[in-house]
N, C-alpha and C. Protein backbone atom coordinates (compact mmCIF):
# COMPACT_ATOMS: atom_id res chain seq x y z
N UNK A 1 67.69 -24.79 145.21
CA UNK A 1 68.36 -24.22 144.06
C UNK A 1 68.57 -22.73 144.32
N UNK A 2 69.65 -22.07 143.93
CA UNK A 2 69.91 -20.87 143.90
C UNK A 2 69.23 -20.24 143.30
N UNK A 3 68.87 -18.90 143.38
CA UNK A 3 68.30 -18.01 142.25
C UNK A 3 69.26 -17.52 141.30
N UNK A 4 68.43 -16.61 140.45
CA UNK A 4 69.53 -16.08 138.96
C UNK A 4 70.32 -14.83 139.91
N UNK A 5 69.64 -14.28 140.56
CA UNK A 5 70.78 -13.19 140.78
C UNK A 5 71.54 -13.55 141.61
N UNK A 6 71.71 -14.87 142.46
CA UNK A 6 72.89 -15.20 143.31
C UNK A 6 73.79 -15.57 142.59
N UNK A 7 73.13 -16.30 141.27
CA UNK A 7 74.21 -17.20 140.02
C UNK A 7 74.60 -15.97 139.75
N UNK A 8 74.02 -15.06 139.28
CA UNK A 8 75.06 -13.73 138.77
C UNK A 8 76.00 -13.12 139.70
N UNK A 9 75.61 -13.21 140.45
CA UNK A 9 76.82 -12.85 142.05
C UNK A 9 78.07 -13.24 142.19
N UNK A 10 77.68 -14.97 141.46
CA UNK A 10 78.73 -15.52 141.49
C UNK A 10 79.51 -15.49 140.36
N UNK A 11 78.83 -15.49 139.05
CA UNK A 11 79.82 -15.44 138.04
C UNK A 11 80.49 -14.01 137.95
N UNK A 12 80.58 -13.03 138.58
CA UNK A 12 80.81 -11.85 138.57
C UNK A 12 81.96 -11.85 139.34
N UNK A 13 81.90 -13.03 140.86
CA UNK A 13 83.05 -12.73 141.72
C UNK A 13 83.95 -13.52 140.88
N UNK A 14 83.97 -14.49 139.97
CA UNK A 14 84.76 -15.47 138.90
C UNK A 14 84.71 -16.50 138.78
N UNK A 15 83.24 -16.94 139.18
CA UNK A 15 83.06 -18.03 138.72
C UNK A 15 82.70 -18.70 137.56
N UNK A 16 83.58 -20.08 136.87
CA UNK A 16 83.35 -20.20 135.54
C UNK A 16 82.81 -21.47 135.03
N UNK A 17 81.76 -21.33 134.74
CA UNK A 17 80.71 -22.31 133.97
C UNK A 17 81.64 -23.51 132.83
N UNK A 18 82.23 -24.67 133.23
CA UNK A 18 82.20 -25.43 132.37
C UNK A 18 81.37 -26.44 132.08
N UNK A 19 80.49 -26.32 131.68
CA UNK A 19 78.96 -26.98 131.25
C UNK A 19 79.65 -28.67 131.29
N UNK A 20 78.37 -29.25 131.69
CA UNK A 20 78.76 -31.02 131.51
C UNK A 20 76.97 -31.23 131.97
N UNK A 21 77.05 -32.24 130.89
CA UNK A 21 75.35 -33.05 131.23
C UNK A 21 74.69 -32.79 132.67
N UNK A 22 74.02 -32.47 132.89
CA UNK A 22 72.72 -32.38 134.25
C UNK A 22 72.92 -31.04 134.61
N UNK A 23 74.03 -29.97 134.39
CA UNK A 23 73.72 -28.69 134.76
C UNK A 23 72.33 -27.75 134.45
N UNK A 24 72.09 -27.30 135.74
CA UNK A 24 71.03 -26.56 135.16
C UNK A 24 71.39 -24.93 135.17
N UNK A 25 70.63 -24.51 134.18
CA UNK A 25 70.87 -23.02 133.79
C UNK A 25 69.72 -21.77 133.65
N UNK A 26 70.11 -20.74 134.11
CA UNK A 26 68.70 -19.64 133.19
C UNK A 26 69.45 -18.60 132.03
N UNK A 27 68.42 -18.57 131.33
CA UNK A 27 68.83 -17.40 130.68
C UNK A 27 68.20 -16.13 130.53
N UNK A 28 68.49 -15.06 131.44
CA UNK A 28 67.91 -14.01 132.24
C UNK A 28 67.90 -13.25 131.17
N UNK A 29 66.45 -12.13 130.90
CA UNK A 29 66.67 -11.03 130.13
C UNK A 29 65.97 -11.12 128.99
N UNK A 30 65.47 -12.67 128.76
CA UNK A 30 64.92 -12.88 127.78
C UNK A 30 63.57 -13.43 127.76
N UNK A 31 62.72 -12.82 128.97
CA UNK A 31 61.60 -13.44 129.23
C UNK A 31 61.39 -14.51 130.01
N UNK A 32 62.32 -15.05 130.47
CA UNK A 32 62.97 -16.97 130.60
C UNK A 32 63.31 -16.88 132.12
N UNK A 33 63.11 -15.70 132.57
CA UNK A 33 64.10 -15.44 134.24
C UNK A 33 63.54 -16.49 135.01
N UNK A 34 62.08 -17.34 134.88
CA UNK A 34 61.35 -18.36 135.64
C UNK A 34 61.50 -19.63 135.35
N UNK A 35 62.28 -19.84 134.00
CA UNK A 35 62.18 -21.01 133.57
C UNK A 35 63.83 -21.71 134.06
N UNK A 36 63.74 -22.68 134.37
CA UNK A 36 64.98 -23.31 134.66
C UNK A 36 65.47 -24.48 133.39
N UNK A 37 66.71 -24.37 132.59
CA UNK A 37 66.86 -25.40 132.05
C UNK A 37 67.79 -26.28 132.29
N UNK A 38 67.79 -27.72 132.05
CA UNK A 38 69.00 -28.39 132.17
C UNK A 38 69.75 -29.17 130.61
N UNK A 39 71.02 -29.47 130.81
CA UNK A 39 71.65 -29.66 129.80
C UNK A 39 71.53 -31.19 129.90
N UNK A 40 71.64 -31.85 128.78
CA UNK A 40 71.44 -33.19 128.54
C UNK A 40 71.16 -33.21 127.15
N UNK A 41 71.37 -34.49 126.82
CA UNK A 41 72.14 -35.24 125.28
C UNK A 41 71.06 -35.27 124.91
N UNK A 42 69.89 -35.32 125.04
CA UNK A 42 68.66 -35.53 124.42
C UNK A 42 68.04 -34.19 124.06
N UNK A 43 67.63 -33.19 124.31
CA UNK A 43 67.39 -31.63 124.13
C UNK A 43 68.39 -30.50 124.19
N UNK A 44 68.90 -30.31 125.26
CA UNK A 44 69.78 -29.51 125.42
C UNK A 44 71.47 -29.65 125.49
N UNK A 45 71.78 -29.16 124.69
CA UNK A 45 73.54 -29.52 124.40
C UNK A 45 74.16 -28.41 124.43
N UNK A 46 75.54 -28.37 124.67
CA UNK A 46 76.85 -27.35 124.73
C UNK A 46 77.15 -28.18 122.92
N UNK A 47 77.78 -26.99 122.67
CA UNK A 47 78.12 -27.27 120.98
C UNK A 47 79.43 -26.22 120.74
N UNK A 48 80.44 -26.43 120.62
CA UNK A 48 81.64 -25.77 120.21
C UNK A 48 81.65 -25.10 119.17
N UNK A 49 81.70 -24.37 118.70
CA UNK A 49 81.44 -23.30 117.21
C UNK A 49 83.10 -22.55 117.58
N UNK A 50 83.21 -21.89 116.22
CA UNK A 50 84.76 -21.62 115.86
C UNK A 50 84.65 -20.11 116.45
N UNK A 51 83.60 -19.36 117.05
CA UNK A 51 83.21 -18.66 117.94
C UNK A 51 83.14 -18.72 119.06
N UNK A 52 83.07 -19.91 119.96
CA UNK A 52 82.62 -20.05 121.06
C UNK A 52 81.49 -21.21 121.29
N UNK A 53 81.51 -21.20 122.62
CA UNK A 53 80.30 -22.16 123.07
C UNK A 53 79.11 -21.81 123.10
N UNK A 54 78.05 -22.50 122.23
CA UNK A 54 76.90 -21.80 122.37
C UNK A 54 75.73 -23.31 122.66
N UNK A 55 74.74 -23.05 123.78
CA UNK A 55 74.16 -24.04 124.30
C UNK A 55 72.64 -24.08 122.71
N UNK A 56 72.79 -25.56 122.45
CA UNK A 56 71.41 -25.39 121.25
C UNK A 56 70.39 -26.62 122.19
N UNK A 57 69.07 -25.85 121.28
CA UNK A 57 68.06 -26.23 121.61
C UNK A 57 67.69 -27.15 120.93
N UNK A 58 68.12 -28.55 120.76
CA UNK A 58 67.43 -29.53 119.95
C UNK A 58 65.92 -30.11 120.14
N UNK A 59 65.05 -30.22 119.32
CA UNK A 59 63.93 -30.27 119.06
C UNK A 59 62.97 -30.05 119.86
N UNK A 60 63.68 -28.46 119.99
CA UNK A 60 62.55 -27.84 121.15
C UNK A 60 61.06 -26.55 119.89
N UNK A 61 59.88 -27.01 119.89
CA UNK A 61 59.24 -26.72 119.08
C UNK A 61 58.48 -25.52 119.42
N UNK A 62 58.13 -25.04 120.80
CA UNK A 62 57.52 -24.51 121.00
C UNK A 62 58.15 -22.58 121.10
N UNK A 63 59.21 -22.82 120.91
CA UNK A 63 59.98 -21.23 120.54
C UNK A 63 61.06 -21.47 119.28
N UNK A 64 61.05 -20.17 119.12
CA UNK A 64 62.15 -19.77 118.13
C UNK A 64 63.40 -19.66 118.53
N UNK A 65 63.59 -20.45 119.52
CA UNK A 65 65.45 -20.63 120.30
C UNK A 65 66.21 -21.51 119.58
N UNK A 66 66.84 -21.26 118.87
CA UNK A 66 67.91 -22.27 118.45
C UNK A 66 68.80 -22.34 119.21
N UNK A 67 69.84 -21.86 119.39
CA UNK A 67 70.41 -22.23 120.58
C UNK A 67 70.81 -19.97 121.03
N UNK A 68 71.67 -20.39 122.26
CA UNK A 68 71.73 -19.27 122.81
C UNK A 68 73.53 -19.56 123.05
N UNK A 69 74.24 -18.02 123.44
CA UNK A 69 75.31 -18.39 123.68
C UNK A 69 75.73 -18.56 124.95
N UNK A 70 76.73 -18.99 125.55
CA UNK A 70 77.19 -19.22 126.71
C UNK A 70 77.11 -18.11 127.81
N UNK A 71 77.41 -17.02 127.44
CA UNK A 71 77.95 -16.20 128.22
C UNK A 71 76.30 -15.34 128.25
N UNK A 72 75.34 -15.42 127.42
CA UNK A 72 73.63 -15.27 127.85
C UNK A 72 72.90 -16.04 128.59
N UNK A 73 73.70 -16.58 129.31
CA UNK A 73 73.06 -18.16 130.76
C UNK A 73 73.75 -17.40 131.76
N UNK A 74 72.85 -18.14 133.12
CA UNK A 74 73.69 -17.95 134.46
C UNK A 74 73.80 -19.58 134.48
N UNK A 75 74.74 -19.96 135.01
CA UNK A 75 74.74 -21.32 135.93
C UNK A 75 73.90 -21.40 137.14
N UNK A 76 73.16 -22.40 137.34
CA UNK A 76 72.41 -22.62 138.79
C UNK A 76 73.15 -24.00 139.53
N UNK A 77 74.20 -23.57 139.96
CA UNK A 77 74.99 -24.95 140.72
C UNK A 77 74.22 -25.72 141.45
N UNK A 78 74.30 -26.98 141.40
CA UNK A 78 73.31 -27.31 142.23
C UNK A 78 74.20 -27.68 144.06
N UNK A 79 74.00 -28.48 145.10
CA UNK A 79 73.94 -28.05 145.98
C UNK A 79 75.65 -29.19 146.22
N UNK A 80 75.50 -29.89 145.35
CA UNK A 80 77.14 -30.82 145.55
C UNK A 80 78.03 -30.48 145.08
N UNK A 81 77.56 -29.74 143.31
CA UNK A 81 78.43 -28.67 142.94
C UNK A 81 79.00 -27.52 144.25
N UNK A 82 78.64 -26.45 144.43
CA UNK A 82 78.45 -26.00 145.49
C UNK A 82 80.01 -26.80 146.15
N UNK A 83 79.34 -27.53 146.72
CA UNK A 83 79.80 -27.79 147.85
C UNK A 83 81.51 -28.05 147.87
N UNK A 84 81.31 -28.93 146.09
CA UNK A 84 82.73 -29.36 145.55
C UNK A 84 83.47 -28.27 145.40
N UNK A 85 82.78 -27.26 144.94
CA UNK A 85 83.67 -26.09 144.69
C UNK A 85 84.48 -25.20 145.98
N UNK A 86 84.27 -25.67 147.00
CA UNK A 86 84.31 -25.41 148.03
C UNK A 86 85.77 -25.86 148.46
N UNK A 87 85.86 -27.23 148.04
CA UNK A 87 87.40 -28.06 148.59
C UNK A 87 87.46 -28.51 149.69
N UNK A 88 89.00 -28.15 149.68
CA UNK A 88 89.14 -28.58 151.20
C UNK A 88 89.22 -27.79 152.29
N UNK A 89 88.37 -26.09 151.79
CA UNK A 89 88.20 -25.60 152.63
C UNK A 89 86.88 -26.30 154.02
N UNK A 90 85.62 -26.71 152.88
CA UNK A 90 84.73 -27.22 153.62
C UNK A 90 84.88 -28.15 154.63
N UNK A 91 84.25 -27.48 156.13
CA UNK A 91 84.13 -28.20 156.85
C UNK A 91 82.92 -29.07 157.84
N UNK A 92 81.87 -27.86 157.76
CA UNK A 92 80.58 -28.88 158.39
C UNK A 92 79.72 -27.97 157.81
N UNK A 93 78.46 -28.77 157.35
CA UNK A 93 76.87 -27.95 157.34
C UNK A 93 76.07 -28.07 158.41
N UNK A 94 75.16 -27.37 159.05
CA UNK A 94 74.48 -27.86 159.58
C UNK A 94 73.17 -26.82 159.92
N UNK A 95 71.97 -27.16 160.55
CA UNK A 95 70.99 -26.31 161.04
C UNK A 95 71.74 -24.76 161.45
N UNK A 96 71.17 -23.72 161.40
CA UNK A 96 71.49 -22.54 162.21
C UNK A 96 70.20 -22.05 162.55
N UNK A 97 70.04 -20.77 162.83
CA UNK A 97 69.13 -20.33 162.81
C UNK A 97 68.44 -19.12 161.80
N UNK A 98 69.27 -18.95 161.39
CA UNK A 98 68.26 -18.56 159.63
C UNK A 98 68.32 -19.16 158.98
N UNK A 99 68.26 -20.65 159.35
CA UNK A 99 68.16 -22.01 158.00
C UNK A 99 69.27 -23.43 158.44
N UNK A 100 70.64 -22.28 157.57
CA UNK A 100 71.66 -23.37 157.40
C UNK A 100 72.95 -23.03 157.36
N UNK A 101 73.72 -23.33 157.79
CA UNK A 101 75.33 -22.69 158.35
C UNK A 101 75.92 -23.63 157.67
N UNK A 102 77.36 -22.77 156.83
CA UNK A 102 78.24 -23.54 156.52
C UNK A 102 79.92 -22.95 157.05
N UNK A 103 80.34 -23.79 157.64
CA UNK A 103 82.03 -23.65 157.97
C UNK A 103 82.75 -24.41 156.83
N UNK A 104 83.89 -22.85 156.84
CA UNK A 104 84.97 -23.04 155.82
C UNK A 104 86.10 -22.59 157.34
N UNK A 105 87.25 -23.60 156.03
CA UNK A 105 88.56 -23.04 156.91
C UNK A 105 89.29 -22.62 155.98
N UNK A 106 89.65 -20.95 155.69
CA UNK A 106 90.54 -20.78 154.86
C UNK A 106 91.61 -20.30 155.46
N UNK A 107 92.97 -20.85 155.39
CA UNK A 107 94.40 -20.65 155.90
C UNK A 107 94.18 -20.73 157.36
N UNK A 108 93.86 -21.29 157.57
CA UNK A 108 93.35 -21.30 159.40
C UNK A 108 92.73 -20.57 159.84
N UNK A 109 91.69 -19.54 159.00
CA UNK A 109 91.11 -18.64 159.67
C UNK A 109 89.58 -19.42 159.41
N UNK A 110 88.93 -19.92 160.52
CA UNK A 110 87.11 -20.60 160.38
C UNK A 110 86.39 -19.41 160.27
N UNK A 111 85.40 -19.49 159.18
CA UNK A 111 84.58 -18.58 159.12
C UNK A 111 82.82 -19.40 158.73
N UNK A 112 81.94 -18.74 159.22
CA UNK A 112 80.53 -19.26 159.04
C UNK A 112 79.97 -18.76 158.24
N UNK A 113 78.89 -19.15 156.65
CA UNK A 113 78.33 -18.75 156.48
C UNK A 113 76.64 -18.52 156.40
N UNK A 114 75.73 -18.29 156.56
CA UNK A 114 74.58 -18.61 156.49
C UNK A 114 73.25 -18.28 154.91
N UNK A 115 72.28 -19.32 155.07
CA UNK A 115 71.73 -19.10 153.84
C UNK A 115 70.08 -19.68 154.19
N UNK A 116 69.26 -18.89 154.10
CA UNK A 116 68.05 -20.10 154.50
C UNK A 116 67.78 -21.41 153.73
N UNK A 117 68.60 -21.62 152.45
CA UNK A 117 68.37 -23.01 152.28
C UNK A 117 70.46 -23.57 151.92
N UNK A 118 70.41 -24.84 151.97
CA UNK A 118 71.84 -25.38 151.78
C UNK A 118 72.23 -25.03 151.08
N UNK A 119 71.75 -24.34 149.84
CA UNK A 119 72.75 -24.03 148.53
C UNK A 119 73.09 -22.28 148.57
N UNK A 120 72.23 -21.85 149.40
CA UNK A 120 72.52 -20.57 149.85
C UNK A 120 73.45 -19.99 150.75
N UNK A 121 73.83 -21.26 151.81
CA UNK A 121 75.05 -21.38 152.51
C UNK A 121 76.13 -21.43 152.13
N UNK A 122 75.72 -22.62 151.25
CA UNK A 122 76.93 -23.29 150.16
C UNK A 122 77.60 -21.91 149.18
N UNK A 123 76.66 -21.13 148.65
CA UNK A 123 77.03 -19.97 147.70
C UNK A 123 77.37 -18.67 148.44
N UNK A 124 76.91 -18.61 150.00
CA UNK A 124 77.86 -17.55 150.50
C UNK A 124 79.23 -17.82 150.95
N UNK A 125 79.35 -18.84 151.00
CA UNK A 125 80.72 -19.42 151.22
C UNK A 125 81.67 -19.27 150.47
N UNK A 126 81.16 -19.12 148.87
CA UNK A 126 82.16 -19.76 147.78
C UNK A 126 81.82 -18.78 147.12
N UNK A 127 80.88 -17.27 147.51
CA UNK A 127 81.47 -15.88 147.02
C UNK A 127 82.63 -15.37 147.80
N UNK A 128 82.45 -15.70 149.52
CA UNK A 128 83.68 -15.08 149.83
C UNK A 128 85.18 -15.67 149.45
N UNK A 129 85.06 -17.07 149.50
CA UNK A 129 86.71 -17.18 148.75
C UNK A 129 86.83 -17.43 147.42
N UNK A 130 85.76 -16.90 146.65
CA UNK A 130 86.13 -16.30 144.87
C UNK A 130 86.44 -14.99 145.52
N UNK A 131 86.65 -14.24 146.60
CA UNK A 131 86.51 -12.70 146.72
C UNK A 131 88.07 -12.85 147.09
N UNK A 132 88.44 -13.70 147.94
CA UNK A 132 89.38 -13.79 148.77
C UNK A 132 90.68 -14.45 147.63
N UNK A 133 89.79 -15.05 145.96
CA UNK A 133 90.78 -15.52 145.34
C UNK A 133 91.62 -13.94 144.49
N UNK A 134 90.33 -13.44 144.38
CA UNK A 134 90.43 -12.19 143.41
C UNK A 134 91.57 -11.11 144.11
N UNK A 135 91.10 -10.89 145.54
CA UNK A 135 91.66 -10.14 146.65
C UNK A 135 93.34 -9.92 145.94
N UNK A 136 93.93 -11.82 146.30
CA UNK A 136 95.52 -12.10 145.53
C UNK A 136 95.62 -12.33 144.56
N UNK A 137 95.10 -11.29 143.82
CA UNK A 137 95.52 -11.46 141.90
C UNK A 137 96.26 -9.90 141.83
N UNK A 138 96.99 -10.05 140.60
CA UNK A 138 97.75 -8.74 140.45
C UNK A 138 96.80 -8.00 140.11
């Protein structure tokens, strides 16, 4: 699993959280930076308000969280996410030697990235072409 400040890395280069059952999340800043949560129909839900999306805490007893809003979470992609987000740039994972190497091909140019675990590969990969998306924006 990624950490919170790589998830912030990423939502910063533009990456955007559309929540769906099994995501897991933190919500940094609020004491919580250790705790990992995941979303699911039984405790944790995304809930649409005429404000925005705000994730609630159903019959969670042991804090005063009712729910929190969207944009007070990081996403923690997990490692297929990751990978999906990737496309059809992705081309192989494999051993390296600080862990784990991932090849992308973007426009024909192969580039490697490395991470000591797969999702760390996976997320240096897919900061540089959120960088490379941002790069061609007006």
């Amino acid at each position: 699993m990624i950490g919170v400040e790589l998830a912030r890395q990423l939502r910063e280069a533009g990456l955007v959280w559309k929540p769906v059952l099994g995501d897991r999340f933190a919500i940094p800043d609020r004491d919580l930076d250790e705790e990992t949560f995941v979303l699911s129909n039984m405790t944790i839900e995304v809930h649409t308000m005429a404000e925005g999306q705000v994730i609630g805490f159903n019959g969670t007893t042991e804090w005063a969280l009712d729910d929190v809003e969207l944009d007070e979470t990081v996403w923690l992609p997990r490692e297929d996410q990751l990978r999906e987000l990737l496309g059809g740039t992705f081309r192989t994972l494999r051993r390296g030697a600080a862990g784990y190497e991932v090849l992308i091909d973007l426009l024909g140019e192969e580039r490697t990235f490395e991470g000591e675990t797969v999702e760390g590969a996976y997320a240096a990969a897919l900061l540089h072409l959120l960088a490379a998306a941002g790069a061609d924006l007006p």
